[in-house]
C-alpha atoms as a PDB file:
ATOM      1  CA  UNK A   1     -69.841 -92.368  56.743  1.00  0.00           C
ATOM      2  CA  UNK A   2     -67.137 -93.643  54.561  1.00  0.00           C
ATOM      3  CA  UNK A   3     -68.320 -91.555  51.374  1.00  0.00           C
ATOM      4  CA  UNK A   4     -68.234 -88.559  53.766  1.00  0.00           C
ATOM      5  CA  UNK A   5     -64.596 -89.320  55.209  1.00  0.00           C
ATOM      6  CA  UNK A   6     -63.526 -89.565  52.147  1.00  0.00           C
ATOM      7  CA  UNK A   7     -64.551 -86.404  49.886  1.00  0.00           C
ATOM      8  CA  UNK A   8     -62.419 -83.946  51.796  1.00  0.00           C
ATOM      9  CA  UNK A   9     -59.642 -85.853  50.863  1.00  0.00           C
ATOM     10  CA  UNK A  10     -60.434 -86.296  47.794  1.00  0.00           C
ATOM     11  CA  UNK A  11     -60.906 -82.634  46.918  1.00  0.00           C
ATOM     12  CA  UNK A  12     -58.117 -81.902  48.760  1.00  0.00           C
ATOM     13  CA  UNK A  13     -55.854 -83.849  46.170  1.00  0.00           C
ATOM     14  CA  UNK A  14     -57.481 -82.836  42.749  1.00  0.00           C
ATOM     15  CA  UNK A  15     -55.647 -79.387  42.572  1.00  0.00           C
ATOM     16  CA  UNK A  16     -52.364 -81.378  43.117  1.00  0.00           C
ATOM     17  CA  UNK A  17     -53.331 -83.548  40.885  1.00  0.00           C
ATOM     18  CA  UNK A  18     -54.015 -81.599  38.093  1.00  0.00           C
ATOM     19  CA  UNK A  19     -51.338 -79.556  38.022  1.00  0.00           C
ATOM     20  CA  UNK A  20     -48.980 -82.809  38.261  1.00  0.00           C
ATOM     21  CA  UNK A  21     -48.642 -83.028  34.482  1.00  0.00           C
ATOM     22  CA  UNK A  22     -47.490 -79.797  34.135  1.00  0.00           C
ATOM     23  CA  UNK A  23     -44.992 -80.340  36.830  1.00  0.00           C
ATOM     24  CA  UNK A  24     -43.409 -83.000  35.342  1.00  0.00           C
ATOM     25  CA  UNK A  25     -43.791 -81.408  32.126  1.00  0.00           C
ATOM     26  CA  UNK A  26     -41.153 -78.419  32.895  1.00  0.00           C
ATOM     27  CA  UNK A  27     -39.039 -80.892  35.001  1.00  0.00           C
ATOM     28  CA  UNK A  28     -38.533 -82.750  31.883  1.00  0.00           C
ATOM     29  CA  UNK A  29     -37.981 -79.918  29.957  1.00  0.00           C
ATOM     30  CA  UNK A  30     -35.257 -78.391  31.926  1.00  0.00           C
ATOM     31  CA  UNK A  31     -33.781 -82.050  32.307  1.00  0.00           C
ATOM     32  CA  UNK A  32     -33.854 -81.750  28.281  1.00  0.00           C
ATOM     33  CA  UNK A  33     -32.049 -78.440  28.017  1.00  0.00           C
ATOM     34  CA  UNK A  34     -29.439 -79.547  29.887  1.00  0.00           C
ATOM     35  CA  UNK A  35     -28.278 -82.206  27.465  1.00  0.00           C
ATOM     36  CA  UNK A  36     -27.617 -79.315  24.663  1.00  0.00           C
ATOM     37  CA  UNK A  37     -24.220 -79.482  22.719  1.00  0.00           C
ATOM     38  CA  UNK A  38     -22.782 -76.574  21.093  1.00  0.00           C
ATOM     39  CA  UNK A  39     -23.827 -76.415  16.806  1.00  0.00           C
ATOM     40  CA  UNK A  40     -20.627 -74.628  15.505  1.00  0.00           C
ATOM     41  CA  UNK A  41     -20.148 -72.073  14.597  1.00  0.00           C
ATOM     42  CA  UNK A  42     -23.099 -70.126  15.382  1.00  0.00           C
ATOM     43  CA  UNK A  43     -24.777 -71.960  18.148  1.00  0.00           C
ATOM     44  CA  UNK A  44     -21.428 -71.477  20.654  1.00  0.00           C
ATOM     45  CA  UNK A  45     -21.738 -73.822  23.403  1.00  0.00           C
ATOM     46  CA  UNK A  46     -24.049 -72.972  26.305  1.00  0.00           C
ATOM     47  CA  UNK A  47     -25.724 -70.145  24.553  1.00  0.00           C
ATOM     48  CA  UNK A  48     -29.004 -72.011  23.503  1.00  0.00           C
ATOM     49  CA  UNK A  49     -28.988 -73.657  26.923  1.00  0.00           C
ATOM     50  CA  UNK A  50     -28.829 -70.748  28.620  1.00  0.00           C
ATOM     51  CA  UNK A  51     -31.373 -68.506  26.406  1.00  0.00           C
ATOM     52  CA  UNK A  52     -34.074 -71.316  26.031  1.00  0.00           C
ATOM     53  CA  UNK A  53     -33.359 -72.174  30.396  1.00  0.00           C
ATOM     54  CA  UNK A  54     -34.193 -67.879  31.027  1.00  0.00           C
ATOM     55  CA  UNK A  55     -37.563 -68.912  28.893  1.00  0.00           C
ATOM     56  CA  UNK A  56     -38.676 -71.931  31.438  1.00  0.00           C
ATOM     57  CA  UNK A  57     -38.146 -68.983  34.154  1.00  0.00           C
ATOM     58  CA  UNK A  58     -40.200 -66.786  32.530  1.00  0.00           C
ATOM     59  CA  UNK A  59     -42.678 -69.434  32.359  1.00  0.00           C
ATOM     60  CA  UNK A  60     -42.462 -70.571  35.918  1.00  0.00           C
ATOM     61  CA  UNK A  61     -42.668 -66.538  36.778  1.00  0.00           C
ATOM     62  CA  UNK A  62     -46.291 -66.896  35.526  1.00  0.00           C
ATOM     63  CA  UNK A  63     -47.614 -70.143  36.975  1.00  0.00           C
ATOM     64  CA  UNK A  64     -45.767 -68.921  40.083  1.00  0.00           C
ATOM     65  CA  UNK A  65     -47.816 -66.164  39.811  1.00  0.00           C
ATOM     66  CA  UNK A  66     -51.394 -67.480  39.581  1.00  0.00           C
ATOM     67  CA  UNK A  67     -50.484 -69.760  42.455  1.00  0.00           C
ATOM     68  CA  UNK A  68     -48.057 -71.239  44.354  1.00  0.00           C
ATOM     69  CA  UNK A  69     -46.027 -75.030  44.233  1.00  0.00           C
ATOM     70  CA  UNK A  70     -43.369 -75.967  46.279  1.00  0.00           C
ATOM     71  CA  UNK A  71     -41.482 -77.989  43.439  1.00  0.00           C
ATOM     72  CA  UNK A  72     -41.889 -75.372  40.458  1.00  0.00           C
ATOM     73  CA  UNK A  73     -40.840 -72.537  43.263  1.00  0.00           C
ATOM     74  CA  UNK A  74     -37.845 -74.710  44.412  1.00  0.00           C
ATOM     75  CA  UNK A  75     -36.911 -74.967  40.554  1.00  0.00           C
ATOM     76  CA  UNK A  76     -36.849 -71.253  39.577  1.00  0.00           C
ATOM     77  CA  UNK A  77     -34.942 -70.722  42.515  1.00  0.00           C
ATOM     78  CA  UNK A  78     -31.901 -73.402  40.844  1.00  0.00           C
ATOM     79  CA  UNK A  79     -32.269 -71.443  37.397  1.00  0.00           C
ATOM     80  CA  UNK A  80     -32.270 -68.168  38.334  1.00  0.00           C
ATOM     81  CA  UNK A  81     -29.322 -68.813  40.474  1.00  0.00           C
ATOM     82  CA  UNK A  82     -27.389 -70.924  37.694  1.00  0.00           C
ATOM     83  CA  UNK A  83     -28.167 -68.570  35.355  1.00  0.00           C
ATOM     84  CA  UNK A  84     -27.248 -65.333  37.338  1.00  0.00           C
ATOM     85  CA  UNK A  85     -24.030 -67.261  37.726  1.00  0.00           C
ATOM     86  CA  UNK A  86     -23.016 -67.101  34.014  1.00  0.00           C
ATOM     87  CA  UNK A  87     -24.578 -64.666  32.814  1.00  0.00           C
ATOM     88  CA  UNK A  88     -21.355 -62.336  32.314  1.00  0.00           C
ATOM     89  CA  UNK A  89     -20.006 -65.104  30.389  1.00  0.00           C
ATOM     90  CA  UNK A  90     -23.027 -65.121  28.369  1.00  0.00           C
ATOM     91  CA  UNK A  91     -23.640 -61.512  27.780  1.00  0.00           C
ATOM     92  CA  UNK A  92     -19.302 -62.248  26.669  1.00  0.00           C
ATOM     93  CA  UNK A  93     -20.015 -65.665  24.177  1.00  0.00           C
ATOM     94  CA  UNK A  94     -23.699 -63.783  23.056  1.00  0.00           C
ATOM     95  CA  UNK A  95     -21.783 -61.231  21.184  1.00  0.00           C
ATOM     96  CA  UNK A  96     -18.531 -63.116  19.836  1.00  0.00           C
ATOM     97  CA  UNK A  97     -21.750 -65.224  18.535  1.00  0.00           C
ATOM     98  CA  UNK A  98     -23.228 -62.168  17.084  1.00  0.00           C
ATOM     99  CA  UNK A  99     -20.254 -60.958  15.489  1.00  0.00           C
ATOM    100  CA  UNK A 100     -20.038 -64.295  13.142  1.00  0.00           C
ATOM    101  CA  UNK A 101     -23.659 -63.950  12.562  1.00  0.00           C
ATOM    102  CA  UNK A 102     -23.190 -60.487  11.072  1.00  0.00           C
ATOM    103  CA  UNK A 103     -19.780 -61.967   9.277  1.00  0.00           C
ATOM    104  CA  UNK A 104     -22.005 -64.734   7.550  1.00  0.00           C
ATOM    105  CA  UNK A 105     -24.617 -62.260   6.747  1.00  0.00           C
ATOM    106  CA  UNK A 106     -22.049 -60.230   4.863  1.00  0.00           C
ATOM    107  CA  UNK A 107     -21.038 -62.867   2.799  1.00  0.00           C
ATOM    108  CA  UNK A 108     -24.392 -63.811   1.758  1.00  0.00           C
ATOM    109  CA  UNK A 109     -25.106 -62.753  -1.587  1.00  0.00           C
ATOM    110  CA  UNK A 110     -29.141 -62.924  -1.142  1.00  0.00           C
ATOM    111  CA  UNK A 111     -31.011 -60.137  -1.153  1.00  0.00           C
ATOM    112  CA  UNK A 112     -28.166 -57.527  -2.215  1.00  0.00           C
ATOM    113  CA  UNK A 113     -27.608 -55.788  -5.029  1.00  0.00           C
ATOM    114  CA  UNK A 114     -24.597 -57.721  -7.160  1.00  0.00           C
ATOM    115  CA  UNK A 115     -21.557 -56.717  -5.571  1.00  0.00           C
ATOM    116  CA  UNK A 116     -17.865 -57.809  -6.701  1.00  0.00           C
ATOM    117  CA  UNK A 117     -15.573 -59.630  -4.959  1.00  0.00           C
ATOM    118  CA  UNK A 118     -13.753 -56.333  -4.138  1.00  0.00           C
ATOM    119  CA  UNK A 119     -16.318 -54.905  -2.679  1.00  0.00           C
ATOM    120  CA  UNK A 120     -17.702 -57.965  -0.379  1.00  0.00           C
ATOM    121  CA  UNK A 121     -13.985 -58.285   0.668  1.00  0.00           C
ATOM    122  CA  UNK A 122     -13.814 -54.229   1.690  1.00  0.00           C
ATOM    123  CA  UNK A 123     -16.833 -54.686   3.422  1.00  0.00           C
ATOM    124  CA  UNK A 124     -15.838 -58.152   5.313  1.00  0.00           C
ATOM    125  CA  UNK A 125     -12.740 -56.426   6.619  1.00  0.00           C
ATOM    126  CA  UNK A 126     -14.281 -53.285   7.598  1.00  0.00           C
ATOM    127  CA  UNK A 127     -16.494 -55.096   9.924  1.00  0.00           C
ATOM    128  CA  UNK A 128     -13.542 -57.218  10.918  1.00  0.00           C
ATOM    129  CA  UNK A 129     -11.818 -53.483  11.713  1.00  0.00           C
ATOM    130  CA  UNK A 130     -15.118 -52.836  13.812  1.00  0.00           C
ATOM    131  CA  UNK A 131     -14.968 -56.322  15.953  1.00  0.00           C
ATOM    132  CA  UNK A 132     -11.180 -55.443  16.603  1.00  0.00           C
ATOM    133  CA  UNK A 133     -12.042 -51.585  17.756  1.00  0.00           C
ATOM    134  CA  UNK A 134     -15.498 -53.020  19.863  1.00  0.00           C
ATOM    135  CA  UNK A 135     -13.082 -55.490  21.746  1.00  0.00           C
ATOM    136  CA  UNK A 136     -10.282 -53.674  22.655  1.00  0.00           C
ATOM    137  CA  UNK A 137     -11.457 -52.751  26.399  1.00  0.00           C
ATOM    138  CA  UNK A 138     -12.808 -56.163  27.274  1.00  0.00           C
ATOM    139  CA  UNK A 139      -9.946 -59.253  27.407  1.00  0.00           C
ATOM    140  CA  UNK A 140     -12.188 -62.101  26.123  1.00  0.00           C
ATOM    141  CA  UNK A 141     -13.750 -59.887  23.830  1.00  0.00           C
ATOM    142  CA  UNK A 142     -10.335 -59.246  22.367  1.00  0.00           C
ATOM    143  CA  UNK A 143      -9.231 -62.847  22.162  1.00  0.00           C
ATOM    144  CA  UNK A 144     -12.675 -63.858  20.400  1.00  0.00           C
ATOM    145  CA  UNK A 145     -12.091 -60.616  18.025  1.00  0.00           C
ATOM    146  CA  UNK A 146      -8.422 -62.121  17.341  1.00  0.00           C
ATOM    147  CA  UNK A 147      -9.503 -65.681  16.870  1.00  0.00           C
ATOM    148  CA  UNK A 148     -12.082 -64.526  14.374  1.00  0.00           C
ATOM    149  CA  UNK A 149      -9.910 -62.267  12.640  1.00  0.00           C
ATOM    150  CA  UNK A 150      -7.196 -64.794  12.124  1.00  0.00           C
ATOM    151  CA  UNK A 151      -9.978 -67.635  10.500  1.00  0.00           C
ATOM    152  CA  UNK A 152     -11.313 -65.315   8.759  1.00  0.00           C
ATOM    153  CA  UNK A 153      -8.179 -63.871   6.719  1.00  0.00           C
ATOM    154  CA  UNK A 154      -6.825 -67.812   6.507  1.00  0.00           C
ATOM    155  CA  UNK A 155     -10.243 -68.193   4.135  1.00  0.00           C
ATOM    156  CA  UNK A 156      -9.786 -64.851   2.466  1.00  0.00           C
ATOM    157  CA  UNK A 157      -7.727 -65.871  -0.803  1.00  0.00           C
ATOM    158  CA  UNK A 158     -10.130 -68.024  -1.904  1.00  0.00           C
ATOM    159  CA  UNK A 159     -13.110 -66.383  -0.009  1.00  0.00           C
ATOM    160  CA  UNK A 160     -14.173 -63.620  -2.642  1.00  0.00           C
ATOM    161  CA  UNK A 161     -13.199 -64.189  -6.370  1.00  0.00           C
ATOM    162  CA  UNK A 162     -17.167 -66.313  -6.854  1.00  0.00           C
ATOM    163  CA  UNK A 163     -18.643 -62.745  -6.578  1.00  0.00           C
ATOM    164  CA  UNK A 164     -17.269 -62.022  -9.590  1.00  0.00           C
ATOM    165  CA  UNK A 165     -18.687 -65.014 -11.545  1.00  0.00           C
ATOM    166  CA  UNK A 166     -22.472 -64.504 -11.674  1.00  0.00           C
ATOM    167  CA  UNK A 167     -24.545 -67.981 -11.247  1.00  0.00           C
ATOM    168  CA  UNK A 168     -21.538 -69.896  -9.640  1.00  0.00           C
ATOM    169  CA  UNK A 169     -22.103 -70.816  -6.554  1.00  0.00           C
ATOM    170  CA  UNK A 170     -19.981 -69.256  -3.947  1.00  0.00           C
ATOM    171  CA  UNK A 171     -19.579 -73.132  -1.913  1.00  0.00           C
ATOM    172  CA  UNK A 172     -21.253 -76.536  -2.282  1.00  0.00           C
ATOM    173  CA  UNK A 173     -24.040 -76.734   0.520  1.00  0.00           C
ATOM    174  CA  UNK A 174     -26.545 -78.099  -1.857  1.00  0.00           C
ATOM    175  CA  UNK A 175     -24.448 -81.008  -2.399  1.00  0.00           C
ATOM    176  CA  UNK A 176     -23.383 -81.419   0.884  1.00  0.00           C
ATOM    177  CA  UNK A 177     -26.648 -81.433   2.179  1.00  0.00           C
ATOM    178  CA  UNK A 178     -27.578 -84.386   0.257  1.00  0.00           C
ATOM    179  CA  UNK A 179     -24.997 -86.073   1.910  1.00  0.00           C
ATOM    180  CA  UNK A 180     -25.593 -85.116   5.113  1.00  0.00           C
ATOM    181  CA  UNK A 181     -29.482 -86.267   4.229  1.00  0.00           C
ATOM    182  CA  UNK A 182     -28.546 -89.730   3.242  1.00  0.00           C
ATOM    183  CA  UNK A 183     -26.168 -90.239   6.210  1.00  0.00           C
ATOM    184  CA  UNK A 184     -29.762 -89.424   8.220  1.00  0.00           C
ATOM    185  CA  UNK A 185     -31.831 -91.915   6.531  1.00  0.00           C
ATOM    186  CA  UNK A 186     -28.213 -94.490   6.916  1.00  0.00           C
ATOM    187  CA  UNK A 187     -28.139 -94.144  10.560  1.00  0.00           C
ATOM    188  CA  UNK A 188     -31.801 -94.234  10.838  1.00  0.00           C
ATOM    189  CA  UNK A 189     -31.380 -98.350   9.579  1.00  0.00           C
ATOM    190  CA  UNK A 190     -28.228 -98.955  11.050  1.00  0.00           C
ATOM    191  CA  UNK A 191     -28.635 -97.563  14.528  1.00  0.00           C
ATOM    192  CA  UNK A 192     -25.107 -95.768  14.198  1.00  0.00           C
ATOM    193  CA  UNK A 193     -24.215 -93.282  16.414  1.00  0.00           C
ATOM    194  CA  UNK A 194     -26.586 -93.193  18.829  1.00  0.00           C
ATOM    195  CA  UNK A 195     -29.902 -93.206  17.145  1.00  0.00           C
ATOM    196  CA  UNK A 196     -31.285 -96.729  17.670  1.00  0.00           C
ATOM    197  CA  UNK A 197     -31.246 -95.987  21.255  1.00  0.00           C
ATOM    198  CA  UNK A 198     -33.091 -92.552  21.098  1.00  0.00           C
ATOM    199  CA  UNK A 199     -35.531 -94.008  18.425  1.00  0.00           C
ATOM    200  CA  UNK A 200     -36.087 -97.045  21.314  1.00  0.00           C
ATOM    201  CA  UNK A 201     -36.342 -94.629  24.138  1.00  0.00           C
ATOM    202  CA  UNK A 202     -38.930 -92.265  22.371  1.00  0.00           C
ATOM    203  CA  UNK A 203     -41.168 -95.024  20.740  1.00  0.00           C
ATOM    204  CA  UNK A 204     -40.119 -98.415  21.897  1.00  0.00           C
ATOM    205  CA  UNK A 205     -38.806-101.893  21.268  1.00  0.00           C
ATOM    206  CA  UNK A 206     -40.874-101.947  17.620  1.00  0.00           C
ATOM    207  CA  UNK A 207     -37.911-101.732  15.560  1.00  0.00           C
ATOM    208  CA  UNK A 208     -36.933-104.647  17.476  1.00  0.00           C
ATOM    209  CA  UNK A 209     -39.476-107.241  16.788  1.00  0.00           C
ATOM    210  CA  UNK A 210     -40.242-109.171  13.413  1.00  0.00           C
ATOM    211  CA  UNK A 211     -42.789-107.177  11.865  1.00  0.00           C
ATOM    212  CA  UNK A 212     -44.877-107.831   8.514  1.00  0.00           C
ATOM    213  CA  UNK A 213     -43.637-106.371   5.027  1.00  0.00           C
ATOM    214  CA  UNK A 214     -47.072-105.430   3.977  1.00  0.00           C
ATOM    215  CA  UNK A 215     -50.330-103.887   5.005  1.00  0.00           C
ATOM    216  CA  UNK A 216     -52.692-106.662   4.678  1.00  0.00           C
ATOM    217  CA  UNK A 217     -49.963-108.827   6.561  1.00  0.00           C
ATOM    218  CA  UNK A 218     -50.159-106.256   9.055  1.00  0.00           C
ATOM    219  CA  UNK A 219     -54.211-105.797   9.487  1.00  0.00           C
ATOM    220  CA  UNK A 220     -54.065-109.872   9.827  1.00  0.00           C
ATOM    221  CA  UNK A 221     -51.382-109.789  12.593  1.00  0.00           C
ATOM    222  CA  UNK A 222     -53.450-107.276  14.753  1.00  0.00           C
ATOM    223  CA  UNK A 223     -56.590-109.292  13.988  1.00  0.00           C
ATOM    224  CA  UNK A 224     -55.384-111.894  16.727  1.00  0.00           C
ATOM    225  CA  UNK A 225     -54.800-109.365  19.260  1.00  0.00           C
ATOM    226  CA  UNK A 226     -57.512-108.879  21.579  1.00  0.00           C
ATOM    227  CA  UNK A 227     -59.140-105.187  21.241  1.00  0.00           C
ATOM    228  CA  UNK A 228     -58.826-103.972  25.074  1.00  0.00           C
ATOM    229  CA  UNK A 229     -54.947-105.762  24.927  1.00  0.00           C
ATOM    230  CA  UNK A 230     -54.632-103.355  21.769  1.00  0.00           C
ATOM    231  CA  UNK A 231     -55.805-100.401  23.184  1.00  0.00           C
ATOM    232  CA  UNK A 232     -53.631-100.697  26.588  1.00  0.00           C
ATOM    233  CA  UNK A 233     -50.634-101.098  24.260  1.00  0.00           C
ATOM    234  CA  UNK A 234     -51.545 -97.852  22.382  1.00  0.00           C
ATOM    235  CA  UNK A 235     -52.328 -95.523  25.286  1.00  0.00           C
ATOM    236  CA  UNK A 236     -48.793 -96.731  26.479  1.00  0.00           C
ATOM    237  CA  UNK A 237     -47.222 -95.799  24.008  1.00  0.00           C
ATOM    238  CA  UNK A 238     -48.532 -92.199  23.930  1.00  0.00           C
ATOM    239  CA  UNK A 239     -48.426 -91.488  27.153  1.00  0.00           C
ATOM    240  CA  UNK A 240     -44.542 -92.513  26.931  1.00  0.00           C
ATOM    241  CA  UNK A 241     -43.985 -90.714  23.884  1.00  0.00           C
ATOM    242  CA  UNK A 242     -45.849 -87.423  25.895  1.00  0.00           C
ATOM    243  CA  UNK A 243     -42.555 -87.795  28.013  1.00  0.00           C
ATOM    244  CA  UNK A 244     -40.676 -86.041  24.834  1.00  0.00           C
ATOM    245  CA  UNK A 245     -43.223 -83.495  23.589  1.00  0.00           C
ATOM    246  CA  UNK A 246     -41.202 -80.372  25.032  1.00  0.00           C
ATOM    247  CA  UNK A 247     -37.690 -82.105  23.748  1.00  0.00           C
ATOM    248  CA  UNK A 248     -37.292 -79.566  20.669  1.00  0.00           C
ATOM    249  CA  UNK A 249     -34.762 -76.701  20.070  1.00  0.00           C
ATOM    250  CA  UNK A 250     -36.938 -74.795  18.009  1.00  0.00           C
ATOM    251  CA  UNK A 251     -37.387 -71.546  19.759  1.00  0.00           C
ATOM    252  CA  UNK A 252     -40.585 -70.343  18.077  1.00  0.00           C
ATOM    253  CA  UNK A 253     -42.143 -73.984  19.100  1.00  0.00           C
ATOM    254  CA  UNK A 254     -40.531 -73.979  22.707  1.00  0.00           C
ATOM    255  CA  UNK A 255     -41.982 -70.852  22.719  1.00  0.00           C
ATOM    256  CA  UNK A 256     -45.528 -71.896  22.000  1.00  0.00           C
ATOM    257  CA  UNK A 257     -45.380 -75.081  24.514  1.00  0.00           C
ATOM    258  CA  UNK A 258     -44.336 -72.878  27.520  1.00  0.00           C
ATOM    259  CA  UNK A 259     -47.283 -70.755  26.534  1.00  0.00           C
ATOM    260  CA  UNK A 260     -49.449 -73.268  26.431  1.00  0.00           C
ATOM    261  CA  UNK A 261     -48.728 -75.037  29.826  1.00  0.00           C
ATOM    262  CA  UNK A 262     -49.243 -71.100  31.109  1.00  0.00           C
ATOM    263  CA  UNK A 263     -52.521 -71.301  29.468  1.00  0.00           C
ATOM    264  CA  UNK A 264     -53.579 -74.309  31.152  1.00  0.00           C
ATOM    265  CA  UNK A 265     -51.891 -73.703  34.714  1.00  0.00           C
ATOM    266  CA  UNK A 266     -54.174 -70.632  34.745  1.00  0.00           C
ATOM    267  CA  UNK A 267     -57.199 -72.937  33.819  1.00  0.00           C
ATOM    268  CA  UNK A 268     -56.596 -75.288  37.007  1.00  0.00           C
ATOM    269  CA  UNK A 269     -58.516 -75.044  40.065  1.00  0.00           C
ATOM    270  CA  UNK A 270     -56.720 -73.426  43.088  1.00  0.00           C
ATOM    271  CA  UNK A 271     -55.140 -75.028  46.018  1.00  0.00           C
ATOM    272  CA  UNK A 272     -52.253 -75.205  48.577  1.00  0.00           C
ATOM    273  CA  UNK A 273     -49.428 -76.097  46.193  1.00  0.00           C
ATOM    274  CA  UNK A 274     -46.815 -75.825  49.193  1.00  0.00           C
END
């Protein structure tokens, strides 16, 4: 009679339970997004926030969909509403963003036929002529355009004379990019700035503890560790680092997660998610 009493209940829970993981999944995500910081000059604040938060509705548009859940339901409701809220200021920062994009693109010297620096300079200001003419009706348009505009020209005197000397490069990324990597692997050691405490939040206290210097050192230190002990340890440290598998701002691989949690949603079996 027990048994019996008890397999409603349980089947009653599995649908729930499944779909818990995916739940949590998107909760986190969203919880992620909303830590984003602006990446001058292109990435204007709120934009990525905003573009990669309209994707998690999408998503929760198709589990919603398939079938119901009280939590995901209660969560597109916040987003769409947030995001309605702003999204004349986006539609506003989206283009100002688009303009520099187009600016930079100009400038680039890949892929185009070898111009001078007369000509790149003719063409940056014509399209600075456009911004100023596509602005003029809308205020914030027009103070973006004149912000733009007035950077722009403060960089022009020494902006467009490395056109005209082939093979010189027209400013030193490459070099500053080694910099930039060694500051990387710096604060990676030193825990500057923030990244101890993200490297011990994502994988744990290891960097922490005395460890070995070598590999046999290391095979002998795990030889006095019981196997089940071992194995606990390593399943909890996966499942915790699982917390931070949708924490990326790569849109083509946010992309493919949100697909993929659609893919299994669909997969679950059905029940009263309210």
């Amino acid at each position: 009679m027990t048994g019996a009493a008890a397999s409603p209940v349980t089947a009653a829970t599995a649908p729930a339970q499944a779909r818990e993981p995916i739940v949590q999944d998107l909760l986190r995500r969203v919880r992620y997004l909303l830590t984003l910081k602006a990446r001058p000059p292109f990435g204007l604040a709120g934009l990525e926030m905003y573009e990669r938060l309209s994707e998690v509705v999408t998503c929760l548009d198709h589990l919603l969909a398939h079938q119901p859940e009280a939590r995901l339901a209660q969560l597109r409701r916040g987003l769409q509403q947030a995001l309605t809220t702003v999204q004349a200021d986006y539609t506003l920062l989206r283009q100002a963003g688009d303009w520099l994009r187009q600016l930079a693109a100009l400038l680039d010297p890949d892929g185009k036929p070898q111009r001078t620096g007369a000509q790149v300079r003719s063409e940056f200001e014509a399209y600075l002529a456009q911004i100023e003419r596509d602005s003029a009706a809308t205020p914030r348009l027009r103070a973006f355009s004149a912000a733009i505009a007035k950077v722009s020209r403060s960089y022009a005197p020494g902006l467009f004379h490395t056109y005209d000397l082939p093979g010189l490069p027209r400013t030193n990324n490459d070099r500053e990019s080694e910099f930039r990597n060694l500051n990387r692997r710096l604060l990676r050691t030193t825990g500057q700035k923030g990244l101890t405490r993200r490297i011990l939040q994502r994988a744990g206290a290891w960097e922490l503890l005395p460890h070995p210097n070598t590999l046999a050192a290391t095979a002998a230190a795990l030889a006095h560790i019981a196997t089940p002990d071992l194995r606990q340890e390593q399943q909890r440290v996966r499942e915790h680092r699982g917390r931070f598998r949708l924490h990326t701002r790569s849109a083509k691989q946010s992309q493919a997660q949100l697909t993929h949690l659609v893919q299994r949603w669909v997969t679950l079996p059905t029940g009263d998610g309210l």
